[in-house]
Protein backbone atom coordinates (compact mmCIF):
# COMPACT_ATOMS: atom_id res chain seq x y z
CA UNK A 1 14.03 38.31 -75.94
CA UNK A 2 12.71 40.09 -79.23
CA UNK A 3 9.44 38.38 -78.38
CA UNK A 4 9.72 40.38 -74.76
CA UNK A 5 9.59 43.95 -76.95
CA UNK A 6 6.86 42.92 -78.72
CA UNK A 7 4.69 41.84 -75.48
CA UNK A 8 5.96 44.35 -73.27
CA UNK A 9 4.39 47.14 -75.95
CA UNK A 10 0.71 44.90 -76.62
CA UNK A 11 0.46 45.65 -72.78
CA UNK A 12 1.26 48.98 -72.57
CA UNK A 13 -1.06 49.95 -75.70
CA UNK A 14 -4.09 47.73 -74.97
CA UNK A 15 -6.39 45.60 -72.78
CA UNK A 16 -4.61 42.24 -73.75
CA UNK A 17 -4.13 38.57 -72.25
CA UNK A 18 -0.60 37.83 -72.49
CA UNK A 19 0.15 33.71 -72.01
CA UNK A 20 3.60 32.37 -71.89
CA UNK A 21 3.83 28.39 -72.65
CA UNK A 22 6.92 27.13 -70.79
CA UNK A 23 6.90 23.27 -71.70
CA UNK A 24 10.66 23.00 -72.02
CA UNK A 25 10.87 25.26 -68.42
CA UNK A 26 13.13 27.79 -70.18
CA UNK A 27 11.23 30.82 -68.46
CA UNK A 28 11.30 28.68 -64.78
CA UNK A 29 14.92 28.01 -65.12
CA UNK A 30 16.12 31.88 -66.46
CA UNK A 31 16.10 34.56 -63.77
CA UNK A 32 16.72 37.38 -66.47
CA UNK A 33 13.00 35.99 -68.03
CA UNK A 34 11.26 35.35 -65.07
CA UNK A 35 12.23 39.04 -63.90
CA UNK A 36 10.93 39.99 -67.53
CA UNK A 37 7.98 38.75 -66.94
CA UNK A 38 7.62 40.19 -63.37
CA UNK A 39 8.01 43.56 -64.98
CA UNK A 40 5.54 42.78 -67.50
CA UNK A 41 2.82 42.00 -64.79
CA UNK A 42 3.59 44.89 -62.83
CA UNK A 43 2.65 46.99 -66.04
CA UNK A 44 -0.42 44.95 -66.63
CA UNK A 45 -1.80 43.19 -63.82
CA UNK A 46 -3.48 40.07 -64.53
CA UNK A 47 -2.91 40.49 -67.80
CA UNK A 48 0.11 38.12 -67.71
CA UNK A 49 -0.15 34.03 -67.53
CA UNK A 50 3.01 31.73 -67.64
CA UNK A 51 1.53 28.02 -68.29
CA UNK A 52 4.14 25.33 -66.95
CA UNK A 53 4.60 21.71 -66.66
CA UNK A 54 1.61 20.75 -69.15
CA UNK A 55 1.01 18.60 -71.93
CA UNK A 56 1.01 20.28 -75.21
CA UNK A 57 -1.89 18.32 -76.20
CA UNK A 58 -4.31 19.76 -73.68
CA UNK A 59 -4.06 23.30 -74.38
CA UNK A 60 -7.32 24.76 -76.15
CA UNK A 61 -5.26 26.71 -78.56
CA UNK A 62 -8.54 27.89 -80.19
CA UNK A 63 -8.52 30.12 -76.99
CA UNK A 64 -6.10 32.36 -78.65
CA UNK A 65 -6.41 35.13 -80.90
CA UNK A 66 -2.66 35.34 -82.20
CA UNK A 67 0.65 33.32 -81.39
CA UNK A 68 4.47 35.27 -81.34
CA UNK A 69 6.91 33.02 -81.33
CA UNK A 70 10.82 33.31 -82.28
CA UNK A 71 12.30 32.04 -85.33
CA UNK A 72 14.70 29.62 -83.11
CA UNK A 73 11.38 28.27 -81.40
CA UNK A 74 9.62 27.78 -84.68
CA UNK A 75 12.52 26.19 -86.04
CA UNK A 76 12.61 23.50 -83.25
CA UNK A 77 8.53 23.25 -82.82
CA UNK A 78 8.56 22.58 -86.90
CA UNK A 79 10.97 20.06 -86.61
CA UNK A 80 9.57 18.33 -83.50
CA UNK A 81 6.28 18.71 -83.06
CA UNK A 82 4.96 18.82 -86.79
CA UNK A 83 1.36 18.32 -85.66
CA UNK A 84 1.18 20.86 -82.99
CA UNK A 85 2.07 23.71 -85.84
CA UNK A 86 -1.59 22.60 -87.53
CA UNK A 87 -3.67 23.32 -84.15
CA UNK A 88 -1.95 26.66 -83.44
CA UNK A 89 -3.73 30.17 -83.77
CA UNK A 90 -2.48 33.13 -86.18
CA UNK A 91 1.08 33.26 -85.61
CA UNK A 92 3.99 35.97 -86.01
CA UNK A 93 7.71 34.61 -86.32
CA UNK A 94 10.26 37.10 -85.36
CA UNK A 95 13.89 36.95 -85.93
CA UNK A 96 16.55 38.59 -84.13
């Protein structure tokens, strides 16, 4: 959720594109998230993007200007998907 408090104020503050990637569904599957979310679109409208159900390996990820991503994420992606962390934009890891 710390990566929540950081979106939430990038909308409020400026004229940003917020995407969520959801590849393990954690966002689909958490009504406290998904209602996040909802709150963050209502603030920004069309501002917000939750990507679902795609492959990893298809996502343009020069598309993106920075990445925030939580240490317990980065810790798994590291781990698992070694190559993915090469492709990946600019990226700020927050801890709790």
């Amino acid at each position: 959720m710390t990566v929540l408090i950081y979106v939430h104020k990038l909308v409020q503050n400026s004229a940003v594109n917020i995407t969520f990637l959801d590849d393990d569904h954690i966002i689909k599957n958490s009504v406290e998230l998904k209602e996040a979310i909802r709150s963050l679109d209502y603030a920004a409208p069309n501002h917000i993007t939750v990507i679902d159900e795609v492959n990893t390996h298809t996502i343009d990820y020069a598309q993106f200007d920075i990445m925030l991503i939580s240490f317990v994420a980065w810790k798994q992606i590291s781990f698992e998907k070694e190559q993915w962390t090469k492709i990946i934009p600019s990226t700020l890891i927050l801890k709790p």
